[in-house]
Protein backbone atom coordinates (compact mmCIF):
# COMPACT_ATOMS: atom_id res chain seq x y z
CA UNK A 1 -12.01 -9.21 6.72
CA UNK A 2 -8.59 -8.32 8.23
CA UNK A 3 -7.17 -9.31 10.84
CA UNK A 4 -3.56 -8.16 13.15
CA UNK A 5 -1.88 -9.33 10.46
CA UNK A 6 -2.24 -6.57 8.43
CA UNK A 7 -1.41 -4.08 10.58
CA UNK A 8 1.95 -6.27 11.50
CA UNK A 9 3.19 -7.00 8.03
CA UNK A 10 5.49 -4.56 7.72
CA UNK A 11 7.40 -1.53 9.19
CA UNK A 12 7.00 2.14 8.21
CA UNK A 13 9.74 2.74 4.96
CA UNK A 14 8.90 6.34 5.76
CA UNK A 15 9.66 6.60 9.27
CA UNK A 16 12.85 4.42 8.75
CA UNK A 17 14.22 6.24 5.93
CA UNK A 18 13.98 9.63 7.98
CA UNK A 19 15.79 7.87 10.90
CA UNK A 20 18.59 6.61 8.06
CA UNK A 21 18.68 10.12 7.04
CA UNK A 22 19.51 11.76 10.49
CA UNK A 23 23.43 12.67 11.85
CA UNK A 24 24.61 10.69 14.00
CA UNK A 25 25.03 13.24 16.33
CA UNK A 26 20.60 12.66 16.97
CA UNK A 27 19.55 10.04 19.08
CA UNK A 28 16.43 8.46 17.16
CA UNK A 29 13.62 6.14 18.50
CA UNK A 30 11.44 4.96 16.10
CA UNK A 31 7.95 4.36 17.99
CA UNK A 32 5.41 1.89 16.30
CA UNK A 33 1.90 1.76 17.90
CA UNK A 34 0.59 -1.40 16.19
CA UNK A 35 3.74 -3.05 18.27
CA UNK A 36 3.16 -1.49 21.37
CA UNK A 37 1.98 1.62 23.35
CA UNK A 38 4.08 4.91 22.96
CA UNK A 39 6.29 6.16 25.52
CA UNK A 40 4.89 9.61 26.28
CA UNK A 41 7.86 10.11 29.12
CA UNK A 42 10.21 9.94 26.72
CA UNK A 43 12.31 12.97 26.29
CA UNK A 44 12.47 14.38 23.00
CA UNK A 45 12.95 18.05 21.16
CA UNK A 46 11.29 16.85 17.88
CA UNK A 47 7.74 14.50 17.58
CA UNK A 48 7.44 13.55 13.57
CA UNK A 49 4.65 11.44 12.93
CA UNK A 50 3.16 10.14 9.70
CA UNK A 51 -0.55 10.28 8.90
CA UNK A 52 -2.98 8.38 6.94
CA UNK A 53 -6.63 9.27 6.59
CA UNK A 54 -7.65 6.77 9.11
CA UNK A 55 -5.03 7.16 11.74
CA UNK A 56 -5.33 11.02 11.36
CA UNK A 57 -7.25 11.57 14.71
CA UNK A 58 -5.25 9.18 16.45
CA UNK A 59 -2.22 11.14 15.05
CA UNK A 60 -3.77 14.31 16.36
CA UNK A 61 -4.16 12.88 19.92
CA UNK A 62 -0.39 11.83 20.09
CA UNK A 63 0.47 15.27 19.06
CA UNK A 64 -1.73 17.10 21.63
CA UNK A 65 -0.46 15.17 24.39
CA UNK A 66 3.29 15.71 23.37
CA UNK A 67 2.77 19.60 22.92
CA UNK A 68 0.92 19.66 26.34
CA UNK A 69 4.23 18.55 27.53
CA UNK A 70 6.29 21.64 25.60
CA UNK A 71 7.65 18.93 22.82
CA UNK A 72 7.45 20.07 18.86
CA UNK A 73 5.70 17.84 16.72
CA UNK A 74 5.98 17.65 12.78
CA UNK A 75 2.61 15.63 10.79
CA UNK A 76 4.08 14.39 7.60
CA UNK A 77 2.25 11.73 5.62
CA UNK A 78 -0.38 11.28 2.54
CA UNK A 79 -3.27 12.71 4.57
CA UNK A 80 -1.22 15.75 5.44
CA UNK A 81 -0.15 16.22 1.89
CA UNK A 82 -3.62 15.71 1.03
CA UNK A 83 -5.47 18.09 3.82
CA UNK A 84 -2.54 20.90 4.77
CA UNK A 85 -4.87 23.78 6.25
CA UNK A 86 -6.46 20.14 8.72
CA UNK A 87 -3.29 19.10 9.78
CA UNK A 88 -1.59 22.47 10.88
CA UNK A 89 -4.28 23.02 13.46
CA UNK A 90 -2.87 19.74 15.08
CA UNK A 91 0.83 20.50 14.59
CA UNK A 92 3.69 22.58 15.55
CA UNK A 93 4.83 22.11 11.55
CA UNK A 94 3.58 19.72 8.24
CA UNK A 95 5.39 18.24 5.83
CA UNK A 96 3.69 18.27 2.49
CA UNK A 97 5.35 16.04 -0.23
CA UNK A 98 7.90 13.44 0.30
CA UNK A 99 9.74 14.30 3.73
CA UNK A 100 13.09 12.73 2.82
CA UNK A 101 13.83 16.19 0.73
CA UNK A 102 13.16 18.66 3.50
CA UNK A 103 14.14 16.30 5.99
CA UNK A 104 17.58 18.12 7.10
CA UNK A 105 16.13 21.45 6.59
CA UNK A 106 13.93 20.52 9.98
CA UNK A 107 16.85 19.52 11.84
CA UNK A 108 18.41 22.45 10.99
CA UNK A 109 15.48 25.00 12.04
CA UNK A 110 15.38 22.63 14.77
CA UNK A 111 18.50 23.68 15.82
CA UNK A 112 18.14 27.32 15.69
CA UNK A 113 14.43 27.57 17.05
CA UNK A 114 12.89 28.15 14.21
CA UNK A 115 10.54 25.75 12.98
CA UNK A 116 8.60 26.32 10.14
CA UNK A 117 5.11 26.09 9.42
CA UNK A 118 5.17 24.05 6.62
CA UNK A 119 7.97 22.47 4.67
CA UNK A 120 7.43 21.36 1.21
CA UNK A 121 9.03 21.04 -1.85
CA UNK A 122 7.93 19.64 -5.43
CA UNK A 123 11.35 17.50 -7.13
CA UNK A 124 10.71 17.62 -10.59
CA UNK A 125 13.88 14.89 -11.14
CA UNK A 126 13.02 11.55 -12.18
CA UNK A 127 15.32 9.83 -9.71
CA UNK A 128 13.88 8.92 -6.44
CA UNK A 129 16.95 9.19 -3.99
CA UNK A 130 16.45 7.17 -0.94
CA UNK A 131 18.63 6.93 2.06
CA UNK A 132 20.75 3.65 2.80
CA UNK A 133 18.23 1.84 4.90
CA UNK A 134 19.81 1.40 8.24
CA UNK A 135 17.28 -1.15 9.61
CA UNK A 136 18.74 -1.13 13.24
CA UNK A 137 16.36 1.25 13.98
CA UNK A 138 13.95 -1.46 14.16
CA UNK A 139 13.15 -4.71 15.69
CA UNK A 140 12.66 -6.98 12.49
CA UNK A 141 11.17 -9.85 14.89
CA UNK A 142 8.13 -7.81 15.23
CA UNK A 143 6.76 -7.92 11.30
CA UNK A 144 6.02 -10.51 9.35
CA UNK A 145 8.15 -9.30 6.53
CA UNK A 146 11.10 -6.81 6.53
CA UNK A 147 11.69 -7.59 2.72
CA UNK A 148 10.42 -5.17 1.62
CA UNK A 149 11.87 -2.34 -1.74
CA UNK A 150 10.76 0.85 -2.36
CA UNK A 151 12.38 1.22 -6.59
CA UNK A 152 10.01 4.08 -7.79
CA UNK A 153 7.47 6.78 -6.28
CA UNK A 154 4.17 7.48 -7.28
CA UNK A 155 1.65 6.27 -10.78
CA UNK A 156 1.58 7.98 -14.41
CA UNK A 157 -1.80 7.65 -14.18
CA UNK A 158 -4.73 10.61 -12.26
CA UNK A 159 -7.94 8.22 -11.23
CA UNK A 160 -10.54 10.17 -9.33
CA UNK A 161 -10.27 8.06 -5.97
CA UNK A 162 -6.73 7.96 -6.02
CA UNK A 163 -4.89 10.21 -3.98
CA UNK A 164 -2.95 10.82 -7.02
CA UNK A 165 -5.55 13.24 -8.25
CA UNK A 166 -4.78 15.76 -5.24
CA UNK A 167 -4.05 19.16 -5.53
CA UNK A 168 -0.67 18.77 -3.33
CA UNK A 169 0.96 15.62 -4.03
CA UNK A 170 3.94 15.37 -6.86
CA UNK A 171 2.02 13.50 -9.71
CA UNK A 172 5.63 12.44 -11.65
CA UNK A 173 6.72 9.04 -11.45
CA UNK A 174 10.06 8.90 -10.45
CA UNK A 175 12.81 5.71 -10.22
CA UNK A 176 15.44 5.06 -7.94
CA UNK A 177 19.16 5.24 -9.17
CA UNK A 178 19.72 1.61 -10.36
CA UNK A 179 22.95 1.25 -8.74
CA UNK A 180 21.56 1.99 -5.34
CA UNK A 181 18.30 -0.26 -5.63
CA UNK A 182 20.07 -3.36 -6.70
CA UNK A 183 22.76 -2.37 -3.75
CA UNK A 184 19.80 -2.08 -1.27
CA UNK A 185 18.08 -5.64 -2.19
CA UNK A 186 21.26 -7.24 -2.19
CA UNK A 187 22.04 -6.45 1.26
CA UNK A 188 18.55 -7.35 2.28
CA UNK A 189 20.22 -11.06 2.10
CA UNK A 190 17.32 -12.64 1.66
CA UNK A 191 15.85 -14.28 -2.20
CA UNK A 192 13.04 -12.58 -2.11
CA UNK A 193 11.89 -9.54 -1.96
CA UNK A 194 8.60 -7.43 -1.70
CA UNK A 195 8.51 -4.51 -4.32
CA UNK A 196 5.80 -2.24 -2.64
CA UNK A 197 5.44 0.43 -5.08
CA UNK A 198 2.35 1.43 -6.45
CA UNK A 199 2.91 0.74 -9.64
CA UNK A 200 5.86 -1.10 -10.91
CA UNK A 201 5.38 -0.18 -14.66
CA UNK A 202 5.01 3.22 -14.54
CA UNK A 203 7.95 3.34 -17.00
CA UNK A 204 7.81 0.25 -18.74
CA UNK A 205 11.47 0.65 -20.62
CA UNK A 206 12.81 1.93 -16.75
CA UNK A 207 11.40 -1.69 -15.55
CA UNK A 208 12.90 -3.81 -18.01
CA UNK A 209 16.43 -2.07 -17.04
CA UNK A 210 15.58 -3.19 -13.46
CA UNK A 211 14.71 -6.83 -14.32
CA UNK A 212 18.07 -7.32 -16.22
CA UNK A 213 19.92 -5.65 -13.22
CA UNK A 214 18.63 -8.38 -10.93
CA UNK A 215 17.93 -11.24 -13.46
CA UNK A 216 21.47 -12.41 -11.91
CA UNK A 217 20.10 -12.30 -8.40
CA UNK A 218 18.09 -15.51 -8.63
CA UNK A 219 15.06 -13.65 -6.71
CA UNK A 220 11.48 -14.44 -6.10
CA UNK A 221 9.34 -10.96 -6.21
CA UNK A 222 6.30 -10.04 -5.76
CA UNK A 223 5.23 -6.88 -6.97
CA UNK A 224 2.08 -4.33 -8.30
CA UNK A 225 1.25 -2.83 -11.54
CA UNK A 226 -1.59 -1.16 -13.20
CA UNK A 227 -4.05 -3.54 -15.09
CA UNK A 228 -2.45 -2.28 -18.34
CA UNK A 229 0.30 -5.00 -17.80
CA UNK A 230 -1.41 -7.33 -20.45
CA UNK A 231 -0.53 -5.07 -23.09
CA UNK A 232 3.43 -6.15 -22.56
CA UNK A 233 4.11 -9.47 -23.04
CA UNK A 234 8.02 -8.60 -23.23
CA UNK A 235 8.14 -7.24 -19.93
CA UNK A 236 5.98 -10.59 -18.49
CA UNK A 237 8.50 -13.04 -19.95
CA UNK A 238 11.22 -10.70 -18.22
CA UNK A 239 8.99 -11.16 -14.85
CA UNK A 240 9.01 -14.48 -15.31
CA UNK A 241 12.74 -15.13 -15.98
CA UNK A 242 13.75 -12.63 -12.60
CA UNK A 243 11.44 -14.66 -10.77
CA UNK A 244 7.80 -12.77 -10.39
CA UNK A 245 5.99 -15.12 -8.14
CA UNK A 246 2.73 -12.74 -7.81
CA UNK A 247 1.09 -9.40 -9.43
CA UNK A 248 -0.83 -7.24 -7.05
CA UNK A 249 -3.42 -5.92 -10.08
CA UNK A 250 -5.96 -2.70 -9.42
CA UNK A 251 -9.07 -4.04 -11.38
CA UNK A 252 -11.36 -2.21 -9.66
CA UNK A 253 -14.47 -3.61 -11.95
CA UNK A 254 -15.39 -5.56 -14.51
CA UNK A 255 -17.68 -2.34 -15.49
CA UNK A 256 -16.14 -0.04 -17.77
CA UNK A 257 -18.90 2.66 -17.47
CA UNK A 258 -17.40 3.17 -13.74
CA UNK A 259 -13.67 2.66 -14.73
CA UNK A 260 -14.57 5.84 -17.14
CA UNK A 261 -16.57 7.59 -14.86
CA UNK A 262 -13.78 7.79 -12.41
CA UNK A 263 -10.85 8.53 -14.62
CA UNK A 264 -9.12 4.90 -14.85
CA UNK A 265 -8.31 5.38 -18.71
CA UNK A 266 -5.83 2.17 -18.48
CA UNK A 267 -8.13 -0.51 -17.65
CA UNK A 268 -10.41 -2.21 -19.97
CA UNK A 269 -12.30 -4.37 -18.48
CA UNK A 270 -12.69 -5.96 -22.19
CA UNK A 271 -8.93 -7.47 -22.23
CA UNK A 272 -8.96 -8.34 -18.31
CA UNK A 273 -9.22 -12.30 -19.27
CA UNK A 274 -6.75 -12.18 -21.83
CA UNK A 275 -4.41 -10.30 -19.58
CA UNK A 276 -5.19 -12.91 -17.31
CA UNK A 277 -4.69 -16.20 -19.51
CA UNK A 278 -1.44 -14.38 -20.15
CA UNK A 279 -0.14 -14.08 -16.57
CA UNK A 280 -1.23 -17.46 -15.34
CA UNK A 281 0.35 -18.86 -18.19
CA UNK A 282 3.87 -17.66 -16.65
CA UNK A 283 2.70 -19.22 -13.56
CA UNK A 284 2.39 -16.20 -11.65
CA UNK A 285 -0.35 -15.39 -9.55
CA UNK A 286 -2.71 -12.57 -9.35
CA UNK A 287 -4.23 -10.36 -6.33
CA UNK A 288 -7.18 -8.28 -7.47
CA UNK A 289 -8.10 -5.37 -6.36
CA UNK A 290 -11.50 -4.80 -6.43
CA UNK A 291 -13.59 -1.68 -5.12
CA UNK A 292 -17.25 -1.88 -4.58
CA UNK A 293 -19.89 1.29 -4.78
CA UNK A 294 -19.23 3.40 -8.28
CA UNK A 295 -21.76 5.03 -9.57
CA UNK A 296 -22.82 2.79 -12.13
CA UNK A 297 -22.58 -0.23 -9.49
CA UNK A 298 -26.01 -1.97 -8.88
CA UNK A 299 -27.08 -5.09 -6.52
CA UNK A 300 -25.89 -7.66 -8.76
CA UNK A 301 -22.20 -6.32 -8.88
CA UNK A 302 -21.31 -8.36 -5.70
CA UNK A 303 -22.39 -12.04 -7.51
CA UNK A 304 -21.27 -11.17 -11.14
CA UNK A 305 -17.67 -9.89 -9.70
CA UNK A 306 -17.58 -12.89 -7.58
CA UNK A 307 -18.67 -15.66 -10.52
CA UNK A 308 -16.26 -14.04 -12.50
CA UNK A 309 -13.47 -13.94 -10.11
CA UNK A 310 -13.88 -17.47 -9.57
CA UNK A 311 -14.16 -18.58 -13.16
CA UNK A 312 -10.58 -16.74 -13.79
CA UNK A 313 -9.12 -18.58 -10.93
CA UNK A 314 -8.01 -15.54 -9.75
CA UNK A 315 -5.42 -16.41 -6.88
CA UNK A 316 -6.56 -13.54 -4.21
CA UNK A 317 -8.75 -10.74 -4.02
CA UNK A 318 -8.54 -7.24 -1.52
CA UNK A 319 -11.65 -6.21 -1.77
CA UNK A 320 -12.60 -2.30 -0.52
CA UNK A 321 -15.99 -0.20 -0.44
CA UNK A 322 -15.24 2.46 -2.57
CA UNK A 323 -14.00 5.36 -0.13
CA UNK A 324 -13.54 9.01 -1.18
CA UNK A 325 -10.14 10.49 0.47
CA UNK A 326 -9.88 13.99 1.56
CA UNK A 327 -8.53 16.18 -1.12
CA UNK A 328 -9.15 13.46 -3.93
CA UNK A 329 -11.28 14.38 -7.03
CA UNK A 330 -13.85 12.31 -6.06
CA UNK A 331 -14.03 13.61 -2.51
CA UNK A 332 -14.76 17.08 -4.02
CA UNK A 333 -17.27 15.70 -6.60
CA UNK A 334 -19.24 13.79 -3.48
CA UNK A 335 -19.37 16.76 -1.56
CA UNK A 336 -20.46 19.45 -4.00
CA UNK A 337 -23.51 16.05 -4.86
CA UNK A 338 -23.97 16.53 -1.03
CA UNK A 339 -23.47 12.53 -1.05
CA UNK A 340 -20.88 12.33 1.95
CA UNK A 341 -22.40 10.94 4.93
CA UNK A 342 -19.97 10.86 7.55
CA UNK A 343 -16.34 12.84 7.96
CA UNK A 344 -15.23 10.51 10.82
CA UNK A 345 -11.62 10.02 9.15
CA UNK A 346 -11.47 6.68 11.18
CA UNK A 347 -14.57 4.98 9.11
CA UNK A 348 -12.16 5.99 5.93
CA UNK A 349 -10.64 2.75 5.44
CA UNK A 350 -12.26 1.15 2.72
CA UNK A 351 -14.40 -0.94 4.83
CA UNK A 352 -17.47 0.91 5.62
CA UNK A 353 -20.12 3.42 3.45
CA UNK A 354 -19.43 6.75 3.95
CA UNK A 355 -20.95 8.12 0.88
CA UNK A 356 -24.42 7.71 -0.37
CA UNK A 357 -24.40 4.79 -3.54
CA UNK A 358 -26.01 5.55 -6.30
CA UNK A 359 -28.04 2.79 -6.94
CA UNK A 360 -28.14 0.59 -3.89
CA UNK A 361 -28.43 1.95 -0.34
CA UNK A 362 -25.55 2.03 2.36
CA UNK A 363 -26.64 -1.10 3.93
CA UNK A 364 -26.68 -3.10 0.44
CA UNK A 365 -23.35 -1.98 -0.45
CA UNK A 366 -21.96 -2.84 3.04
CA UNK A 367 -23.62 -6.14 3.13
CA UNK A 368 -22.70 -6.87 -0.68
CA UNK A 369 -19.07 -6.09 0.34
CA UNK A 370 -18.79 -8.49 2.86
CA UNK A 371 -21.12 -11.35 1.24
CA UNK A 372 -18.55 -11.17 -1.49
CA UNK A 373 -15.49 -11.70 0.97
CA UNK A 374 -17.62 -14.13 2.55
CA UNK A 375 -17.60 -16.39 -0.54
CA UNK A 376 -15.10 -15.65 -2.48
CA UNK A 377 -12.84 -16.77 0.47
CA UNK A 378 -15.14 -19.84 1.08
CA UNK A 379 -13.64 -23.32 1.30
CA UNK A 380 -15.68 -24.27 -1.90
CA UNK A 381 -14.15 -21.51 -4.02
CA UNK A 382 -10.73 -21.79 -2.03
CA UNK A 383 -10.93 -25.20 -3.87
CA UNK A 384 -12.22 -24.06 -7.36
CA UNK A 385 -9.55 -21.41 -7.55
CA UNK A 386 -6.49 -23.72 -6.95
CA UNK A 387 -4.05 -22.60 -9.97
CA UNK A 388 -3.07 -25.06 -12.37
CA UNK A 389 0.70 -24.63 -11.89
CA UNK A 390 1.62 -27.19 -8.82
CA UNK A 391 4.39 -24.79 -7.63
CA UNK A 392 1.60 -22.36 -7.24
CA UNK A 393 -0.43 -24.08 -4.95
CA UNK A 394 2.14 -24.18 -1.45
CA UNK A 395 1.63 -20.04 -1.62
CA UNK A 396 -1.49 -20.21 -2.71
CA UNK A 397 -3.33 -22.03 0.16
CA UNK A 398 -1.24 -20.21 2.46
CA UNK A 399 -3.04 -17.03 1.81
CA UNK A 400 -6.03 -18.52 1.11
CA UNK A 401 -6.60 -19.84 4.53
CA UNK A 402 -3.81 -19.10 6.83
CA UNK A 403 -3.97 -15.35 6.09
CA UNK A 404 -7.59 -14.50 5.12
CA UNK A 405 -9.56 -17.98 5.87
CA UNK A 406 -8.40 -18.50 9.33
CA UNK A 407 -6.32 -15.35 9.41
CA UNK A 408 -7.57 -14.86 13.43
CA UNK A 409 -5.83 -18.41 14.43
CA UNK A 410 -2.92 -17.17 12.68
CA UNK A 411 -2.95 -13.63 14.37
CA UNK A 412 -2.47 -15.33 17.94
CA UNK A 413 0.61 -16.66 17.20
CA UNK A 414 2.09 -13.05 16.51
CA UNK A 415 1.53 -13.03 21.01
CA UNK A 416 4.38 -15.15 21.39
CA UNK A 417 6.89 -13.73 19.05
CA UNK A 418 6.64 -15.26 16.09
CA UNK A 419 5.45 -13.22 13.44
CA UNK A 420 9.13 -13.25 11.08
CA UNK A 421 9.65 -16.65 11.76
CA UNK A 422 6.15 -17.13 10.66
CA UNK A 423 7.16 -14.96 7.60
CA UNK A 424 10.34 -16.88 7.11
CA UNK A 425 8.46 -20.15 7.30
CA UNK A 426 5.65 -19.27 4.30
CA UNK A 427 8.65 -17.99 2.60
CA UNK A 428 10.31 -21.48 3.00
CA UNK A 429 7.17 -23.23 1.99
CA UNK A 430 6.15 -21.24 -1.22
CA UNK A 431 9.40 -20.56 -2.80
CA UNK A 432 11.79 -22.95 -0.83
CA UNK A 433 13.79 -19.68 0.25
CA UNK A 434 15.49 -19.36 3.50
């Protein structure tokens, strides 16, 4: 259901705001293998690379081959925050936590040969410092968007497949200084921006403040929040007046005997349409995020989400097989049922079973996943789901078919280097930005 596209989107915040964080007096080289292959002959005194569940034995085979060679290596990441005691059989040193805290602390022990273990510490502040983004560091030709805002870190809200619900990760929600994240999009120069936090609202009064710091700005944002957003009708007429353009929205189900079962206390799936009358009305779109496989999930999950996906002209939907990450609550709960089937970390992307379903088998709920990508993504509900507002509909069909339809023909353009001016161009056509 993805193609290259996905994995070319965007660069690594994390990697670049440890690079803006060095002295000067370090040479950095940031290495990105969905761009191309990594320079093992290289010469470097420090390796730091950042982990996901699904890159985590890739991760681990770029680390053994630089400590073969007699070079250090630091695993920082959510999978290494999640799974410590894993990660620091592969590693010189771990990171747990956010790495931009401990960050000159390494280069220090660097220094003086003496590397810790593990670095890690919990910042109970509500500010989220972030280093001036020094994006030199990077080739911006080789992502579709460089746009992109970090404001706030982390949810309010504990659901049991969210990594959120780990024993080692910082659970506060925390929010930039304003000063410094108005500063930061301003020198983006660009009108729009991506907000990729996980959740936008986690302070609803804190968000408001940001909307009136960049109402000025004459931006077009995109942005996610939790499903709870309905509830605020305030804060959408402030979305709509700094220029919201799209909502990135974590459904999950229209069920709400699996939203409870797995912890998701601020969704009812009750008030989804009314939440959803309210945000088309502002004429911005929605992408649903939809997840496949709870517990009280049967066969006929796949058409009813579907018809009713369709019906609500919803704009775009990610779609995932429900997945349970190391360290989550859910992961635990699986195990101790004896219902994982497979600890392959690379199968842990949300795209394939590796749990058994409760009341379908693995093969239904793989099939069902991708029958429902299949057609909700089909020319004839591509058509049904056009929005109502006209300026909606340039954006719209882009995604629709250039990124997920015929996201492959797309893809080969990224061989000749193209990819930003492919972003700049869908910028041009859906919000007339240059």
């Amino acid at each position: 259901m993805d193609t290259d596209l996905k994995r070319l989107l965007s660069p690594s915040l994390s990697l670049l705001s440890l690079a803006s964080l060095t002295p000067n007096e370090y040479e950095v080289i940031i290495e990105d293998e969905n761009i191309k292959s990594i320079d093992y002959s290289e010469p470097a005194d420090l390796v730091g690379i950042t982990v996901n569940v699904d890159t985590a034995k890739r991760a681990y085979e770029i680390s053994k081959r630089f400590r073969e060679k007699g070079v250090k290596v630091i695993l920082g990441g959510i999978h290494v925050s999640a799974s410590p005691e894993e990660s620091k059989k592969h590693s010189d040193s771990i990171c747990i936590g956010e790495g931009i805290y401990v960050w000159n602390d390494v280069l220090k022990d660097l220094k003086t040969g003496n590397l810790k273990r593990i670095y890690c510490r919990k910042n109970n502040s509500e500010r989220y410092e972030l280093p001036t983004m020094n994006w030199e560091f990077i080739n911006r030709n080789n992502y579709l968007y460089t746009n992109i805002i970090t404001a706030s870190k982390g949810c309010p809200y504990c659901c049991d497949f969210c990594y959120n619900s780990c024993e080692y990760i910082d659970k506060q929600y925390k929010m930039r200084n304003m000063a410094d994240l108005v500063n930061e999009i301003e020198r983006h120069e660009t009108k729009h921006i991506m907000f990729i936090d996980d959740n936008l609202i986690g302070n609803i009064e804190w968000t408001k403040k940001l909307l009136r710091h960049i109402k000025h700005l004459n931006l077009s944002w995109n942005g996610a929040v939790s499903a709870n957003i309905g509830n605020h009708p305030e804060l959408l007429d402030m979305m709509k007046e700094t220029g919201c353009k799209s909502l990135f929205i974590g459904f999950e189900t229209i069920n709400n005997a699996s939203l409870m079962n797995v912890n998701k206390k601020q969704n009812r799936a009750e008030s989804y349409e009314k939440t959803i009358k309210e945000i088309h009305e502002r004429e911005i779109m929605i992408n649903a995020s939809i997840v496949f496989g709870f517990d009280n999930d049967h066969s006929n999950v796949f058409s009813q989400t579907v018809t009713w996906l369709v019906e609500n002209k919803i704009s775009t939907m990610t779609a995932h097989i429900l997945t349970p990450y190391p360290g989550t609550v859910l992961f635990k709960k699986l195990e101790k049922e004896k219902r994982i089937i497979s600890y392959d970390w690379n199968l842990y992307n949300t795209s394939n079973v590796v749990f058994k379903p409760r009341h379908m088998t693995e093969d239904e709920l793989y099939n069902g996943y991708i029958w429902a990508y299949n057609q909700f993504y089909s020319l004839q509900n591509i058509f049904k789901r056009i929005p109502d507002a006209k300026n909606q509909i340039a954006p719209y069909l882009l995604f629709n078919l250039f990124y997920r339809k015929y996201g492959k023909i797309t893809c080969q353009m990224t061989k000749f280097g193209l990819l930003n001016k492919i972003g700049k161009l869908a910028r041009k056509l859906s919000y007339n930005i240059n």
